[in-house]
C-alpha atoms as a PDB file:
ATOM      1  CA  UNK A   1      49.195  18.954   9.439  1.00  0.00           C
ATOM      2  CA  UNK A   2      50.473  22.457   9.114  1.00  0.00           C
ATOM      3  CA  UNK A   3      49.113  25.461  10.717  1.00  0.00           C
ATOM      4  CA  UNK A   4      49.490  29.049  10.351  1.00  0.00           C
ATOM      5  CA  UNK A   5      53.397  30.461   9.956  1.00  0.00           C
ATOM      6  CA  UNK A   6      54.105  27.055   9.703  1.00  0.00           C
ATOM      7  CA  UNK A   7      56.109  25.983   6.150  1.00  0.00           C
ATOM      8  CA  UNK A   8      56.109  22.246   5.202  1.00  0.00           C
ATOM      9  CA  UNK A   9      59.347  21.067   3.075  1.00  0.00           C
ATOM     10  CA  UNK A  10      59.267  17.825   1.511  1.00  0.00           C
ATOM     11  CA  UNK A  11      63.193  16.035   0.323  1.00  0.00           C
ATOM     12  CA  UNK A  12      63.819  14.682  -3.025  1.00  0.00           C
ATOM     13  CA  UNK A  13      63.939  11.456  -0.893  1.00  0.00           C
ATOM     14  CA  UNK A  14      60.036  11.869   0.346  1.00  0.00           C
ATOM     15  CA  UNK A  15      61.299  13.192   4.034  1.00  0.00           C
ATOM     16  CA  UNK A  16      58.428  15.437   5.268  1.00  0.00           C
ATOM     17  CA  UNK A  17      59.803  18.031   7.322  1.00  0.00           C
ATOM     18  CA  UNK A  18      57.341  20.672   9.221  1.00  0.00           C
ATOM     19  CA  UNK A  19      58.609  24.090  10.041  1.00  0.00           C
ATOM     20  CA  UNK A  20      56.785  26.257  13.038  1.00  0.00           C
ATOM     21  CA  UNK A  21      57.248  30.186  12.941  1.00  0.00           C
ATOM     22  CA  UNK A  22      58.796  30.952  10.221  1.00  0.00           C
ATOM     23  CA  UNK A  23      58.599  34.567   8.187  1.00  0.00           C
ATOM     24  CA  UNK A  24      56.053  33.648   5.889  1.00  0.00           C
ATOM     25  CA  UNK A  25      56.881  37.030   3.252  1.00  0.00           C
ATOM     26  CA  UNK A  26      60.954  35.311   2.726  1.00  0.00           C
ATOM     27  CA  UNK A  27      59.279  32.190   0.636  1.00  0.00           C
ATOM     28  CA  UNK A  28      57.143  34.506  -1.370  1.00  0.00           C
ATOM     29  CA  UNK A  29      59.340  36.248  -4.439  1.00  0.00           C
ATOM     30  CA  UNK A  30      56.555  37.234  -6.410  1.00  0.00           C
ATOM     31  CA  UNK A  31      55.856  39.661  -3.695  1.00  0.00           C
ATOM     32  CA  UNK A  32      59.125  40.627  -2.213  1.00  0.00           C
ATOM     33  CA  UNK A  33      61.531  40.266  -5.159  1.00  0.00           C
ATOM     34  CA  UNK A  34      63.403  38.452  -3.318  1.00  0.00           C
ATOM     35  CA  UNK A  35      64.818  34.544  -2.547  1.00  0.00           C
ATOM     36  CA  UNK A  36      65.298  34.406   1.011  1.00  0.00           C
ATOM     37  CA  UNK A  37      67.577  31.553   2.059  1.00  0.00           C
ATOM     38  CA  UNK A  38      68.107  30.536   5.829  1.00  0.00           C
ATOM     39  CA  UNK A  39      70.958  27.925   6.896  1.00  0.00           C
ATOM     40  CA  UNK A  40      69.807  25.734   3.687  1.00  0.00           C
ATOM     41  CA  UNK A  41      71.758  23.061   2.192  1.00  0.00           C
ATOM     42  CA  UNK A  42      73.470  24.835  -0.775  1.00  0.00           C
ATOM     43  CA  UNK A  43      72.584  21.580  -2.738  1.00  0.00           C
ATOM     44  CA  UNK A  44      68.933  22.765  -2.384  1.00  0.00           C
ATOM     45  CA  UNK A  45      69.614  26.672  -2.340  1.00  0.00           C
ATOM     46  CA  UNK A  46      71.184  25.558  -6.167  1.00  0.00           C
ATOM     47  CA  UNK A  47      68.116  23.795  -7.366  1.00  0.00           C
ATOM     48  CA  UNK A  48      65.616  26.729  -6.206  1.00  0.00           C
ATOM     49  CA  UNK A  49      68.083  29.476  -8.053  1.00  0.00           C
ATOM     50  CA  UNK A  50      68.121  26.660 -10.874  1.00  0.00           C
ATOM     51  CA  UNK A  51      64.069  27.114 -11.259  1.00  0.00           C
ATOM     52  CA  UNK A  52      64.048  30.891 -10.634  1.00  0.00           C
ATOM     53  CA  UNK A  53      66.815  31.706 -13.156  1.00  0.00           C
ATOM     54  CA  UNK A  54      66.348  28.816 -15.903  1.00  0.00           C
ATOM     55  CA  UNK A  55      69.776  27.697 -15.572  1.00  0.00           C
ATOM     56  CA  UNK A  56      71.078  24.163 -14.938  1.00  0.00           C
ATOM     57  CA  UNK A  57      73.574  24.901 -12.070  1.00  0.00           C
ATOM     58  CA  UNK A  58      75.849  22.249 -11.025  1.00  0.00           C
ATOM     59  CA  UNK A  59      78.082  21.676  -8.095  1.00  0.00           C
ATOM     60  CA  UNK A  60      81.237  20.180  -9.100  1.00  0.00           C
ATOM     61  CA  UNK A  61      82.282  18.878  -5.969  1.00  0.00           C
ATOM     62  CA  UNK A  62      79.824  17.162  -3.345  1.00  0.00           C
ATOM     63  CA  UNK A  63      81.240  18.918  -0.646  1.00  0.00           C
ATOM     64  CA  UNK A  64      80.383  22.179  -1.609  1.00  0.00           C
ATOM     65  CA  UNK A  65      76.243  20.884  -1.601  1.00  0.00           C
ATOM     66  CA  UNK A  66      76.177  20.181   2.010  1.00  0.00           C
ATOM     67  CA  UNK A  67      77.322  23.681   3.300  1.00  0.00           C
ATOM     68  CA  UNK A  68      74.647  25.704   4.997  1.00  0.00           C
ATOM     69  CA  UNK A  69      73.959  28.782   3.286  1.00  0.00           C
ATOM     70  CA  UNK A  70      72.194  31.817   5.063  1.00  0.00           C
ATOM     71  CA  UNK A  71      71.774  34.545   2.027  1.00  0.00           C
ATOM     72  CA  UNK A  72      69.002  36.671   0.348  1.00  0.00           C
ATOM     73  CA  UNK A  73      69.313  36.732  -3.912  1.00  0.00           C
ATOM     74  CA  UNK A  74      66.890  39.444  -5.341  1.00  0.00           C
ATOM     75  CA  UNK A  75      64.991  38.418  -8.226  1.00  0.00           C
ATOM     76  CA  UNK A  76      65.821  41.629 -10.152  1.00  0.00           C
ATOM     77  CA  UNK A  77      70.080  40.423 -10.328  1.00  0.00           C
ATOM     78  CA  UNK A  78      71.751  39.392 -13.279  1.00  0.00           C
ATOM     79  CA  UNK A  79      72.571  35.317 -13.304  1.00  0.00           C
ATOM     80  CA  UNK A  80      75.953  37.102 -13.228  1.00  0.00           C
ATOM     81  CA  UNK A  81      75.557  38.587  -9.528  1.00  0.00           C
ATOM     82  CA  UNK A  82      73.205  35.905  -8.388  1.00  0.00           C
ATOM     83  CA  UNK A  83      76.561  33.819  -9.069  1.00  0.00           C
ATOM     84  CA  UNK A  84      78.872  36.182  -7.764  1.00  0.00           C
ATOM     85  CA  UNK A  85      77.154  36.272  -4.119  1.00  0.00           C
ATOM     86  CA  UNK A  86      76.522  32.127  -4.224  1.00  0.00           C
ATOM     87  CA  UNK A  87      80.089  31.311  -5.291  1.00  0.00           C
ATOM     88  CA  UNK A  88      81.779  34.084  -2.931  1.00  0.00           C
ATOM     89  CA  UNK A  89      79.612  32.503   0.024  1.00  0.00           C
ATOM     90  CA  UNK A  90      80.560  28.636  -1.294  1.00  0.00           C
ATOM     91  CA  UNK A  91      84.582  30.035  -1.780  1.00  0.00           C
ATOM     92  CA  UNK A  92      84.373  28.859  -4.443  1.00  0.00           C
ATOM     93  CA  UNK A  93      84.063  29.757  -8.776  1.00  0.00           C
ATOM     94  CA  UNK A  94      81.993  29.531 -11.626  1.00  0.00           C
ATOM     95  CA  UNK A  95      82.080  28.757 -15.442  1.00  0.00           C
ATOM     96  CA  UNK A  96      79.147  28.819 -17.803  1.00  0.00           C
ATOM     97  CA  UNK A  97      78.649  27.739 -20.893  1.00  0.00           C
ATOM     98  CA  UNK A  98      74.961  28.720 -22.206  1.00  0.00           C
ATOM     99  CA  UNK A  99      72.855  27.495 -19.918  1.00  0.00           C
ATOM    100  CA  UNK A 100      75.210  25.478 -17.839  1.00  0.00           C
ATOM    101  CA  UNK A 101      76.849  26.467 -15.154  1.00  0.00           C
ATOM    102  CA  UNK A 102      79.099  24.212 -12.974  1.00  0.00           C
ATOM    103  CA  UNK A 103      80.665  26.027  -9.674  1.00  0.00           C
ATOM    104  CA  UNK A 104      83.458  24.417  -8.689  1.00  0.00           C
ATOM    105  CA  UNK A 105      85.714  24.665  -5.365  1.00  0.00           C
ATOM    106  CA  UNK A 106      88.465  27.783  -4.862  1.00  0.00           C
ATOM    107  CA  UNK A 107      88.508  31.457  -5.625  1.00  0.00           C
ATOM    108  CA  UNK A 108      90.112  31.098  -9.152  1.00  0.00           C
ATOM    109  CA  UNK A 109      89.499  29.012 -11.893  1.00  0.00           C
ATOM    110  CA  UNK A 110      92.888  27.587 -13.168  1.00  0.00           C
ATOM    111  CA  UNK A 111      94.364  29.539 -16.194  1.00  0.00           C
ATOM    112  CA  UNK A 112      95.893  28.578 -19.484  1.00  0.00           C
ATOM    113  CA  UNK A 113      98.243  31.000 -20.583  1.00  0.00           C
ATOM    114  CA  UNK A 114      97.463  33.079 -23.619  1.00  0.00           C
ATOM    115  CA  UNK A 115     100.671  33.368 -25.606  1.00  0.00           C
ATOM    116  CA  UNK A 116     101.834  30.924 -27.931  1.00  0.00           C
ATOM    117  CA  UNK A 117     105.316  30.338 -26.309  1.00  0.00           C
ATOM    118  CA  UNK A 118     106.173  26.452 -25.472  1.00  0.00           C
ATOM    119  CA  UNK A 119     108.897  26.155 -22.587  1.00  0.00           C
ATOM    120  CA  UNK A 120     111.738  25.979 -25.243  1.00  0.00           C
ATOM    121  CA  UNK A 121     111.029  29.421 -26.837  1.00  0.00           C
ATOM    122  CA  UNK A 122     110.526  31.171 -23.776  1.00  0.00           C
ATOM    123  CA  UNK A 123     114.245  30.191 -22.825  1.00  0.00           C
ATOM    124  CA  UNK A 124     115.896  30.689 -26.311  1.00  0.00           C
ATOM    125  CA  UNK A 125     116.364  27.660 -27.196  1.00  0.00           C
END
């Protein structure tokens, strides 16, 4: 049973987990503008910014879901900076393609040059 500044959190799994004092405002956005996250497992941080955004985030690499993530998103950012912060925390980067984003591990995505050039023309031959 929870009680007052208490916050229930139930897993995907069915795990019921009961929280005591916590700051009741941080887990309302409607009324701060704000997603308040507090040593969460970024695996669950992703699927809250997935509902509040209407994006299908995805984590490329199961490592990155189990970091702890202690971070505040407003509301009022583009998908653009909500990605910046989450992928700056995670080290890691982001590509999207309409809806879909998939964040995958390292600063930099890798890059495929844009010239035309093969090997052999780049040396004269």
């Amino acid at each position: 049973m929870l009680g007052a500044g208490m916050l229930g959190v139930i897993s995907d799994s069915g795990d019921v987990l009961a929280m005591p004092h916590i700051a009741v405002d941080d887990y309302n956005p409607l009324v701060t503008g704000q997603l308040v996250f507090r040593s969460m497992l970024a695996a669950d941080v992703i699927a809250d910014l997935n509902r509040a955004y209407g994006v299908e985030i995805q984590l490329t690499d199961t490592s990155l879901s189990t970091h702890k993530l202690t971070m505040t998103v407003s509301t009022k950012w583009s998908v653009e900076e909500m990605l910046t912060v989450v992928t700056k925390t995670l080290n890691a980067h982001y590509t999207r393609a309409g809806r879909v984003i998939t964040i995958s591990p390292g600063l930099v995505a890798p890059r495929i040059p844009d010239h035309p050039f093969t090997s052999e023309n780049q040396h004269g031959r």
